[in-house]
Structure formats: structure tokens, C-alpha cells
PDB file of N, CA and C in Angstrom:
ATOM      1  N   UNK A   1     142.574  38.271 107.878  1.00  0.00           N
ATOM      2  CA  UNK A   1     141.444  37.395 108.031  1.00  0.00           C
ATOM      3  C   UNK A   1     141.256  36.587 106.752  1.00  0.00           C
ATOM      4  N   UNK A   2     141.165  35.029 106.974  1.00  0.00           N
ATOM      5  CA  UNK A   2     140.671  34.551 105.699  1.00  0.00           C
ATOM      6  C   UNK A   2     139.490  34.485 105.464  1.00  0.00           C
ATOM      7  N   UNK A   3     139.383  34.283 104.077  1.00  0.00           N
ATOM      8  CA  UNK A   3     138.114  34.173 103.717  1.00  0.00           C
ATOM      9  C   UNK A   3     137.621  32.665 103.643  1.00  0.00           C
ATOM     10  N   UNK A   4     136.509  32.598 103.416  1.00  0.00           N
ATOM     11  CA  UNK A   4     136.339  31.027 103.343  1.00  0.00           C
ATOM     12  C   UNK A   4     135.825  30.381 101.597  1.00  0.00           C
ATOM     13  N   UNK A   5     136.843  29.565 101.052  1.00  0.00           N
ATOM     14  CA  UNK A   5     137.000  29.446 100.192  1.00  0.00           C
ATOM     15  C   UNK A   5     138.185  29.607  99.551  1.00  0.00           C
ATOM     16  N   UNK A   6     139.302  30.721 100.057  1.00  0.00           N
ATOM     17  CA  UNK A   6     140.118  31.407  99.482  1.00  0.00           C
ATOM     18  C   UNK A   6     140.802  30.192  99.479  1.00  0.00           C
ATOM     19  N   UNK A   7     142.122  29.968  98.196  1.00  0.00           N
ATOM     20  CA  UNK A   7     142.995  29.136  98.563  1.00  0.00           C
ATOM     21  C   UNK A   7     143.830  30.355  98.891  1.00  0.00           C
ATOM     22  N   UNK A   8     145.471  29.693  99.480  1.00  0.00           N
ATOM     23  CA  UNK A   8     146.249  29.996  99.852  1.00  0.00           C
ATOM     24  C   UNK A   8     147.629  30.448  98.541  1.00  0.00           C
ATOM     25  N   UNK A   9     147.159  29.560  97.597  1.00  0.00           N
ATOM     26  CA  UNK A   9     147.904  29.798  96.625  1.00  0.00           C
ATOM     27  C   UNK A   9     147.494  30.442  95.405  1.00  0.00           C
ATOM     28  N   UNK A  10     146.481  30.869  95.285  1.00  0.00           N
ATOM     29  CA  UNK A  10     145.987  31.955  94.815  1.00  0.00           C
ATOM     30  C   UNK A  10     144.932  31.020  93.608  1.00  0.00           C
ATOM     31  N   UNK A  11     144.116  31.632  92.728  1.00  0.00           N
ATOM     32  CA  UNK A  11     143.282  31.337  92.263  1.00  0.00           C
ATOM     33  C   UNK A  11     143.349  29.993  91.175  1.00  0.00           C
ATOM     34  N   UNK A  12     142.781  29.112  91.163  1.00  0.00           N
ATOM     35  CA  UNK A  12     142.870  27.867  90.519  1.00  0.00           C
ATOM     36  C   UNK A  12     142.582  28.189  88.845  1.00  0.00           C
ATOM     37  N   UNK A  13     143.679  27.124  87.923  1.00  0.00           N
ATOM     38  CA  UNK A  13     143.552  27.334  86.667  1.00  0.00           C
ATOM     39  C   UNK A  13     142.478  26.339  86.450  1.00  0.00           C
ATOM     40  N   UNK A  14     141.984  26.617  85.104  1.00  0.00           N
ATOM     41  CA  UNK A  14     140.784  25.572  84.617  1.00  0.00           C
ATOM     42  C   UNK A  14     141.572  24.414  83.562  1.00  0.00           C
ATOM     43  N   UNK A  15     141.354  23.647  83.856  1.00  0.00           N
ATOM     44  CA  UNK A  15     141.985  22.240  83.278  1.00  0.00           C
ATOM     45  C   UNK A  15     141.222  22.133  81.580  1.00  0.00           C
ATOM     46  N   UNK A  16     141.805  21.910  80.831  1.00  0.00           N
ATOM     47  CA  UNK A  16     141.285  22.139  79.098  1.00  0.00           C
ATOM     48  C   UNK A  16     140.565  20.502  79.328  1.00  0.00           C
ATOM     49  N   UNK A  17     139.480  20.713  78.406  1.00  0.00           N
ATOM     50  CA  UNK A  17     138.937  19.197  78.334  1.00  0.00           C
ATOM     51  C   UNK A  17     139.502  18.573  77.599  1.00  0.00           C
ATOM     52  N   UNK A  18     139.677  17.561  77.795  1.00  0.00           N
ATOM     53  CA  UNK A  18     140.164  16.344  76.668  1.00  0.00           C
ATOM     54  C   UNK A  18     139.211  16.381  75.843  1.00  0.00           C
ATOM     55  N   UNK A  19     139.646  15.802  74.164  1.00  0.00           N
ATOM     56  CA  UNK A  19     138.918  15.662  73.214  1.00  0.00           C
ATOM     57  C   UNK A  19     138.600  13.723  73.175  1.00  0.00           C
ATOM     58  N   UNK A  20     137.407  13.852  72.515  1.00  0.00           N
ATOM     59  CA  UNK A  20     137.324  12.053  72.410  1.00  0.00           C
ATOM     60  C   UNK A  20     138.369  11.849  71.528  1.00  0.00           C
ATOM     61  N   UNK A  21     138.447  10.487  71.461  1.00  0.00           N
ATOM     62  CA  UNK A  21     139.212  10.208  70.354  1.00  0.00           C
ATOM     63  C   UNK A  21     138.353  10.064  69.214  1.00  0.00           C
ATOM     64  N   UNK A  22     139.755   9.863  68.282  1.00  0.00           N
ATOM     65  CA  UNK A  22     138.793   9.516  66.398  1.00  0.00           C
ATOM     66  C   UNK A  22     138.737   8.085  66.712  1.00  0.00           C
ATOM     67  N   UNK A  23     137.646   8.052  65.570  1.00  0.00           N
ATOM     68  CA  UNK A  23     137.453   6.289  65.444  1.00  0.00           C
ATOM     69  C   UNK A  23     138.590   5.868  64.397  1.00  0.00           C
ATOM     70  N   UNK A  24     139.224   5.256  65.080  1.00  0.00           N
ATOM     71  CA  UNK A  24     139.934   3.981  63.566  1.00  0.00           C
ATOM     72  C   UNK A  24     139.114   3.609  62.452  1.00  0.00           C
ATOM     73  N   UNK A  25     139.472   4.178  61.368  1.00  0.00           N
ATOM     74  CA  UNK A  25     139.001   3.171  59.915  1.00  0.00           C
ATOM     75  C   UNK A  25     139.221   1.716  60.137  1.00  0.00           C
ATOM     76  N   UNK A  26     138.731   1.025  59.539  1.00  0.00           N
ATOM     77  CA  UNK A  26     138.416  -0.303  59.540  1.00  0.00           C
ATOM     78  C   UNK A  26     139.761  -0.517  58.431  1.00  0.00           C
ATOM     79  N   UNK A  27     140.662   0.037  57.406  1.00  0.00           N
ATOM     80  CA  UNK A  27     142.124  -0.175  56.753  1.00  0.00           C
ATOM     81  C   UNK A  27     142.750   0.545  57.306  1.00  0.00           C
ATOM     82  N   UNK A  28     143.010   1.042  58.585  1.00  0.00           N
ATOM     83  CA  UNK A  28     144.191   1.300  59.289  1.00  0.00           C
ATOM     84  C   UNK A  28     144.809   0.051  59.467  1.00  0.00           C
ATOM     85  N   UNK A  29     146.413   0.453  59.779  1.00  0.00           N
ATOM     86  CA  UNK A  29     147.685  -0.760  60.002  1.00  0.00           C
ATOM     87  C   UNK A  29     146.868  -1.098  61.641  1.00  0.00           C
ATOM     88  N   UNK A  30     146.188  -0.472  62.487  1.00  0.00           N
ATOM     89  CA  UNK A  30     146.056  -0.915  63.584  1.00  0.00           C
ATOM     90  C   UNK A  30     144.319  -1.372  63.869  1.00  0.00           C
ATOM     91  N   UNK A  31     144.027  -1.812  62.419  1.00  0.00           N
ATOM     92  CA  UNK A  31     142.346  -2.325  62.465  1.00  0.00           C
ATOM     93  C   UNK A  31     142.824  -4.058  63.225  1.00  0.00           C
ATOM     94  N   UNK A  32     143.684  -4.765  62.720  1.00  0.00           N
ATOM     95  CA  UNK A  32     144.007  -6.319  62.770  1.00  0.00           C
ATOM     96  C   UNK A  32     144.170  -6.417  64.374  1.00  0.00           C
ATOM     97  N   UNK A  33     144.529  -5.381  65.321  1.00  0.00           N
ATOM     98  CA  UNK A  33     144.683  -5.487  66.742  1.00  0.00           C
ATOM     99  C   UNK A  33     143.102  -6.017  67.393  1.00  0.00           C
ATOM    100  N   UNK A  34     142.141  -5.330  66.731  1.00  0.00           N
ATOM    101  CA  UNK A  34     140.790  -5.339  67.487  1.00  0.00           C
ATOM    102  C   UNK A  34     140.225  -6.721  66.724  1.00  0.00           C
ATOM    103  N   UNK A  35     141.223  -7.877  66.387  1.00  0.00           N
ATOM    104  CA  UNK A  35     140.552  -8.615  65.656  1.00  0.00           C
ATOM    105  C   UNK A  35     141.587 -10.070  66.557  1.00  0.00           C
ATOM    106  N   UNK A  36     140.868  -9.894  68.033  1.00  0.00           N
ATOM    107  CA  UNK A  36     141.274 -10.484  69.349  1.00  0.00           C
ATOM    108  C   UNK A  36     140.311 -10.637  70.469  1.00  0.00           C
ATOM    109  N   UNK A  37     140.583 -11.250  70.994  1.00  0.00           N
ATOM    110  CA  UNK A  37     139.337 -11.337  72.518  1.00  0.00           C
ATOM    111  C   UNK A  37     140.489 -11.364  73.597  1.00  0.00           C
ATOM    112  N   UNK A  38     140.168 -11.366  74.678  1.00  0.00           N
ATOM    113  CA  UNK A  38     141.215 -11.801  75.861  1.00  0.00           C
ATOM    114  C   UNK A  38     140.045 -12.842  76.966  1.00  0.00           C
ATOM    115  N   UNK A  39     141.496 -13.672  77.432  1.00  0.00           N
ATOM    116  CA  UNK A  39     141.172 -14.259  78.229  1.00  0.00           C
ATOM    117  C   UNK A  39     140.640 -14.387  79.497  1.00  0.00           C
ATOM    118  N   UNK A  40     139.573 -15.116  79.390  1.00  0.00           N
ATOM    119  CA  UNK A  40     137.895 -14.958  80.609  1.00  0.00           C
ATOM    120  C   UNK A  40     138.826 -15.203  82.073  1.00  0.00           C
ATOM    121  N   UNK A  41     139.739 -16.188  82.183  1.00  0.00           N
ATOM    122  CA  UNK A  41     140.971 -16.169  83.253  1.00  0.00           C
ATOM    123  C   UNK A  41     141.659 -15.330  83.919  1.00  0.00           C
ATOM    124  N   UNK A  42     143.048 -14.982  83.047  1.00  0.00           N
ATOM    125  CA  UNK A  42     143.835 -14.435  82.784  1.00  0.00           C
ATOM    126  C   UNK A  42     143.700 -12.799  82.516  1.00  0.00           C
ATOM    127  N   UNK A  43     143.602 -12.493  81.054  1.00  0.00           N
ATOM    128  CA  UNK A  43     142.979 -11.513  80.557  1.00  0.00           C
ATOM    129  C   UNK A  43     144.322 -11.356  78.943  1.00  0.00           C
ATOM    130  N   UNK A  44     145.025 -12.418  78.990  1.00  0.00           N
ATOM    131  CA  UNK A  44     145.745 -12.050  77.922  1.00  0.00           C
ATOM    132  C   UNK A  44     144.787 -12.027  76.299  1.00  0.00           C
ATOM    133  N   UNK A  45     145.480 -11.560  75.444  1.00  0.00           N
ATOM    134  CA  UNK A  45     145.008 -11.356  74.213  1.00  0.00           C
ATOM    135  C   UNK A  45     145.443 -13.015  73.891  1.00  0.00           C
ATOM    136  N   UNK A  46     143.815 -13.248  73.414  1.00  0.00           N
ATOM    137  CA  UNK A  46     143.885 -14.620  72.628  1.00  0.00           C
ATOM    138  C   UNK A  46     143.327 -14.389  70.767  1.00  0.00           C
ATOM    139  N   UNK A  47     143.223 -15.715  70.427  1.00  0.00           N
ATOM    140  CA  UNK A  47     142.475 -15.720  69.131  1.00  0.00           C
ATOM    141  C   UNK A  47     140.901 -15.217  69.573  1.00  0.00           C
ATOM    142  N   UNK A  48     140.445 -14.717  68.318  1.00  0.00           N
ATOM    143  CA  UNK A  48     139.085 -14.814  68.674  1.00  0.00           C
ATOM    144  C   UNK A  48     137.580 -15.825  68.579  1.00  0.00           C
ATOM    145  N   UNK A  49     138.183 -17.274  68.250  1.00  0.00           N
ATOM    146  CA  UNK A  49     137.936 -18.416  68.676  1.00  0.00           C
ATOM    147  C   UNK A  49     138.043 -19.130  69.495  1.00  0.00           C
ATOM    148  N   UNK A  50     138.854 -18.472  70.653  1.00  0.00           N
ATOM    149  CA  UNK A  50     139.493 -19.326  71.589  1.00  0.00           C
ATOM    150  C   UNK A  50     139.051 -18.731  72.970  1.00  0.00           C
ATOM    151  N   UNK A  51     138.451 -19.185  73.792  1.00  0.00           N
ATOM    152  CA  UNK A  51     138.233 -18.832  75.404  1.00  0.00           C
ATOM    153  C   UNK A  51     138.847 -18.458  76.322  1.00  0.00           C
ATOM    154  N   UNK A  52     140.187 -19.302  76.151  1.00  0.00           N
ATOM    155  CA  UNK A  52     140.837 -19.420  77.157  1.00  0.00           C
ATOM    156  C   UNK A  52     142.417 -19.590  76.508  1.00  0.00           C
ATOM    157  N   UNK A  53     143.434 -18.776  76.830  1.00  0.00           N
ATOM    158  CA  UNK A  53     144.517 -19.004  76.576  1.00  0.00           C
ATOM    159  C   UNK A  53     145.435 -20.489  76.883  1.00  0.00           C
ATOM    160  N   UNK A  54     145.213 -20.927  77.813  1.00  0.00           N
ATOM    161  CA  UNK A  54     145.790 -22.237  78.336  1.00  0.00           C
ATOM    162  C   UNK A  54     144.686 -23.508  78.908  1.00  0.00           C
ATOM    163  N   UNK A  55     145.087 -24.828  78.549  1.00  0.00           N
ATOM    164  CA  UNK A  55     144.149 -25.564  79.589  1.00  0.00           C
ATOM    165  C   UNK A  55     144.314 -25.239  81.285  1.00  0.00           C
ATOM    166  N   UNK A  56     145.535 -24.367  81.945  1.00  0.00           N
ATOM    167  CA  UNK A  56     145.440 -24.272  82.879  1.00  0.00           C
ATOM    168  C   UNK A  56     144.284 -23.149  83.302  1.00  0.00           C
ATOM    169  N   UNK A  57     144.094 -22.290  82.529  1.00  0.00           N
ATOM    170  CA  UNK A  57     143.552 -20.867  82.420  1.00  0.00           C
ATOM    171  C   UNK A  57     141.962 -21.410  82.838  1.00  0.00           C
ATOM    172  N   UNK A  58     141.626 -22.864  81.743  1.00  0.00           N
ATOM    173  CA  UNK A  58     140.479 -22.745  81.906  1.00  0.00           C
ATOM    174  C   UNK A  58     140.115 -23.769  82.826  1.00  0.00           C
ATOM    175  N   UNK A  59     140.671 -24.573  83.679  1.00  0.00           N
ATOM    176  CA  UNK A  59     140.482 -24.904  84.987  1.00  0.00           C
ATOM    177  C   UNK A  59     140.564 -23.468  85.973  1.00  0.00           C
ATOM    178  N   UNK A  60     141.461 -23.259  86.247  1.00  0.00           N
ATOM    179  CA  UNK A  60     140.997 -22.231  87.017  1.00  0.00           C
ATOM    180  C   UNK A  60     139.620 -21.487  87.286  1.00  0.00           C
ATOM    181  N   UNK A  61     139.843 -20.843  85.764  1.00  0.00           N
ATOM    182  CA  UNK A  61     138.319 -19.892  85.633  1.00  0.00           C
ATOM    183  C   UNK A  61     137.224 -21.064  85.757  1.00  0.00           C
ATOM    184  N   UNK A  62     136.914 -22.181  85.740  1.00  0.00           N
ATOM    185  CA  UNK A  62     136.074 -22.883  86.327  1.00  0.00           C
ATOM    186  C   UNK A  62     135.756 -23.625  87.542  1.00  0.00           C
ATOM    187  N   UNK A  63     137.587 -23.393  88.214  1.00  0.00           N
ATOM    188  CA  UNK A  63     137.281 -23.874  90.009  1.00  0.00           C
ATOM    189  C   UNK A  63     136.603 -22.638  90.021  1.00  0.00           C
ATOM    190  N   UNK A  64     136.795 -21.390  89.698  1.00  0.00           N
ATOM    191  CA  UNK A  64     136.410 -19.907  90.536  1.00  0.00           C
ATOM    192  C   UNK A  64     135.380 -19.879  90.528  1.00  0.00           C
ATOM    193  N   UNK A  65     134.365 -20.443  89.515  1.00  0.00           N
ATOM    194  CA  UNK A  65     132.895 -20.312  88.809  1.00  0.00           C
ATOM    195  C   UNK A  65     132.395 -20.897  90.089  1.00  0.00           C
ATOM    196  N   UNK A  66     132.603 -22.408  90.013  1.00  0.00           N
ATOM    197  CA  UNK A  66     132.251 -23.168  91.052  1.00  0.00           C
ATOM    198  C   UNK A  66     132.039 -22.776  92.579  1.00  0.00           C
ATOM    199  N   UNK A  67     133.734 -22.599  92.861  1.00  0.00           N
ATOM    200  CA  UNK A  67     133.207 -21.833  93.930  1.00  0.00           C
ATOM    201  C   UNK A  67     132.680 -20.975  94.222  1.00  0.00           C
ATOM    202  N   UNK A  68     132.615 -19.453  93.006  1.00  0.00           N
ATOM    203  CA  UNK A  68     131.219 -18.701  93.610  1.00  0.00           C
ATOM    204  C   UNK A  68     129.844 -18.980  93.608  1.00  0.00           C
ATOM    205  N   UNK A  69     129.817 -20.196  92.893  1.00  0.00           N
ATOM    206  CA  UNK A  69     128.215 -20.747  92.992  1.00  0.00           C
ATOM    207  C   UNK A  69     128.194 -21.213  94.136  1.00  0.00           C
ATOM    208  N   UNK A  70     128.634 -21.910  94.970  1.00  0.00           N
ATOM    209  CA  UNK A  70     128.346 -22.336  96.325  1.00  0.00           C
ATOM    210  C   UNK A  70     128.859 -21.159  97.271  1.00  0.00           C
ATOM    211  N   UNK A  71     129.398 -20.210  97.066  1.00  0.00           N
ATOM    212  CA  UNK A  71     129.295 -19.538  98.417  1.00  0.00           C
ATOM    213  C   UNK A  71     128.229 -18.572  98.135  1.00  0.00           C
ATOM    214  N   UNK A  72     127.265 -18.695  96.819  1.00  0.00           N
ATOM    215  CA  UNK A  72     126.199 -17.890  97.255  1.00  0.00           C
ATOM    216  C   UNK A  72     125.363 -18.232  97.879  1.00  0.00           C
ATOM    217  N   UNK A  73     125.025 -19.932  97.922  1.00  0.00           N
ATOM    218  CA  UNK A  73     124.277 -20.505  99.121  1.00  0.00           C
ATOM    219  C   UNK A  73     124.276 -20.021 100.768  1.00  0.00           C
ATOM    220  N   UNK A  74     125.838 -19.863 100.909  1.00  0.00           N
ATOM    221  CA  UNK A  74     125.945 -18.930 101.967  1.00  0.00           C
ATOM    222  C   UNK A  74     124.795 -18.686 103.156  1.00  0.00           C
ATOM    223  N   UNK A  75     124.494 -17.330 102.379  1.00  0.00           N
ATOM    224  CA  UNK A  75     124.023 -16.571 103.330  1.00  0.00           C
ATOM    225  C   UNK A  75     122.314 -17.221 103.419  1.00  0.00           C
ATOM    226  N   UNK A  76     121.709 -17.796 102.604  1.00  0.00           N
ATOM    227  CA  UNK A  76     120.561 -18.479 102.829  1.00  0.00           C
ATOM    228  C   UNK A  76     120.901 -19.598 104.054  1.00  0.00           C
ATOM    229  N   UNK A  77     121.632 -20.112 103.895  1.00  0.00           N
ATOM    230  CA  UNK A  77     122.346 -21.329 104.788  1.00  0.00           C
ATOM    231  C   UNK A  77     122.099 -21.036 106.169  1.00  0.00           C
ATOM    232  N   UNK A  78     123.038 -20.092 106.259  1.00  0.00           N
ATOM    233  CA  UNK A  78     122.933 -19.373 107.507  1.00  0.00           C
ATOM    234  C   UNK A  78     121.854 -18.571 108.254  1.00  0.00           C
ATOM    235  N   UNK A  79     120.834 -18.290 107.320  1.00  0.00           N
ATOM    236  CA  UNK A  79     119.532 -17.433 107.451  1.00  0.00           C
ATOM    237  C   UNK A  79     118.931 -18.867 108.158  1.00  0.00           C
ATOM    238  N   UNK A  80     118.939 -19.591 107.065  1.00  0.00           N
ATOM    239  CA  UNK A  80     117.840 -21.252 108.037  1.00  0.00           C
ATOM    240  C   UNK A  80     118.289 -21.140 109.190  1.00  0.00           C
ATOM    241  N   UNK A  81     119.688 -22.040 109.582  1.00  0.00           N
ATOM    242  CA  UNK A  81     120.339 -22.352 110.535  1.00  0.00           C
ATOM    243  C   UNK A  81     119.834 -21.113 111.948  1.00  0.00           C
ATOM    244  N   UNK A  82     119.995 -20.231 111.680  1.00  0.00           N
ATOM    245  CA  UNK A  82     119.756 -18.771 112.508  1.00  0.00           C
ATOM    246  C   UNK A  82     118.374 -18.925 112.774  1.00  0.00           C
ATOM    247  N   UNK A  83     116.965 -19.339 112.119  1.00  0.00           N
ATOM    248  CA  UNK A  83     115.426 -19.569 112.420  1.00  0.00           C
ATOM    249  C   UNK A  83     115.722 -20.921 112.939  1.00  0.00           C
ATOM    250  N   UNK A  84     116.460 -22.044 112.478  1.00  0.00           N
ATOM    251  CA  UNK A  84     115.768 -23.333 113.512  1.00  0.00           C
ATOM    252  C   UNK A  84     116.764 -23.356 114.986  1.00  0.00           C
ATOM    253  N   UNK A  85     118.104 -22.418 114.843  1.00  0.00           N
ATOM    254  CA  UNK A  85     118.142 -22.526 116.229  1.00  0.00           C
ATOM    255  C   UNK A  85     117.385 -21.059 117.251  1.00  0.00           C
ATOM    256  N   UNK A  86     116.491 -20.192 116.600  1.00  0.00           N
ATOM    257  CA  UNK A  86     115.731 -19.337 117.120  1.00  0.00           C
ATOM    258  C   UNK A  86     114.226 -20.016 117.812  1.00  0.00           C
ATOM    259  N   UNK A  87     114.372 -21.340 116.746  1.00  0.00           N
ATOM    260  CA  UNK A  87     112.788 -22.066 117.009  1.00  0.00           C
ATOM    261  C   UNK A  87     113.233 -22.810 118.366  1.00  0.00           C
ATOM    262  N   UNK A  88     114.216 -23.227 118.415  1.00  0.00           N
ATOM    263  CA  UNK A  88     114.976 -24.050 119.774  1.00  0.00           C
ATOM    264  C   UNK A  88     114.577 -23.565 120.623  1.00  0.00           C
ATOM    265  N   UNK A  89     115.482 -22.048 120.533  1.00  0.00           N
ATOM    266  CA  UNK A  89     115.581 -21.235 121.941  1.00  0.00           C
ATOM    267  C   UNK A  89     114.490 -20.886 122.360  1.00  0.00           C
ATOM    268  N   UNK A  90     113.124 -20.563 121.538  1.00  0.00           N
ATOM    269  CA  UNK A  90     111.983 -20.008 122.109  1.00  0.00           C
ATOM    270  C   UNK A  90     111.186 -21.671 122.186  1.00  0.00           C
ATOM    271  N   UNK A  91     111.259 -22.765 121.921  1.00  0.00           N
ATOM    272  CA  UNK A  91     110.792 -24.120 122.382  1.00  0.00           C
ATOM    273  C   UNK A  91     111.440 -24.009 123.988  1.00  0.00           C
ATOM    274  N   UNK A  92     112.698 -24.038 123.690  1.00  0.00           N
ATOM    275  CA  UNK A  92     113.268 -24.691 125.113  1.00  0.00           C
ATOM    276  C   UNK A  92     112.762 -23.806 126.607  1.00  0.00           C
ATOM    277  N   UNK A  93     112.655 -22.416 126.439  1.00  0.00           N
ATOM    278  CA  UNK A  93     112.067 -21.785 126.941  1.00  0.00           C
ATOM    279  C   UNK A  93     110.582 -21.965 127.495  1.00  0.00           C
ATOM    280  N   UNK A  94     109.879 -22.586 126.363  1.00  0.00           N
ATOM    281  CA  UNK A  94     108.780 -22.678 127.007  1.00  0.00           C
ATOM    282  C   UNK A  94     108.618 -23.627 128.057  1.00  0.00           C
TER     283      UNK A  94
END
């Protein structure tokens, strides 16, 4: 008879926790890496003056902008449209 709970393969080990990591000193050989941004586009490592890796990068990331600003109109759009043809159907009715 099993029990409920039992595994089949017998009792589960406990997994060791990971430790955090250390913080990097600020004169480690690998301080100059964190001294980068990446691209709002893309996501490559750029300067950290720079936005956008390419002029193509930053057309893009601004058709995308664009278009999510107008498809949030969306669903308001459709909310009207949905009340003035509700106002129809209960006009035409009468």
C-alpha cells in the first residue's frame, strides 16, 4: 500500500543554498565593464552617453513607441463604438 506523499525513489535530498555574491571593489580589472548602458532597442552594450547603438536602432525603438501609443487608444475606441451602436439598437427598437 502506498502512502500518500511517499516518493517512489526514496527520500528527497535538500538542495545547499546558494551564497550571494561579493560586491566588486570599485579597482577591480572588472570595475570598467559596469561603466556601459545597453541599448533601449536592441539591448547591446553601448557607451554610456549614447541611447542607442545605431541610427537604425533608434528608429525602430521609436516606430515601437508610437505604435504602442495608439494601440492603447484601442480599447476605449471600441468601448464608444460598442455604446453608440447599443444606443442604435435600443433607438431602433423603439
Amino acid at each position: 500500500m502506498k502512502m500518500p506523499g511517499s516518493d517512489p525513489k526514496g527520500p528527497r535530498k535538500k538542495r545547499p543554498i546558494p551564497r550571494k555574491a561579493e560586491p566588486v571593489p570599485n579597482d577591480s580589472p572588472s570595475a570598467p565593464a559596469a561603466l556601459h548602458k545597453h541599448c533601449n532597442s536592441c539591448g547591446l552594450s553601448i557607451p554610456p552617453d549614447a541611447e542607442y547603438c545605431s541610427d537604425n536602432c533608434r528608429t525602430n525603438f521609436e516606430r515601437m513607441v508610437k505604435r504602442k501609443k495608439q494601440l492603447m487608444w484601442l480599447p476605449y475606441i471600441g468601448i464608444i463604438l460598442m455604446v453608440l451602436f447599443y444606443i442604435l439598437v435600443i433607438r431602433a427598437g423603439s
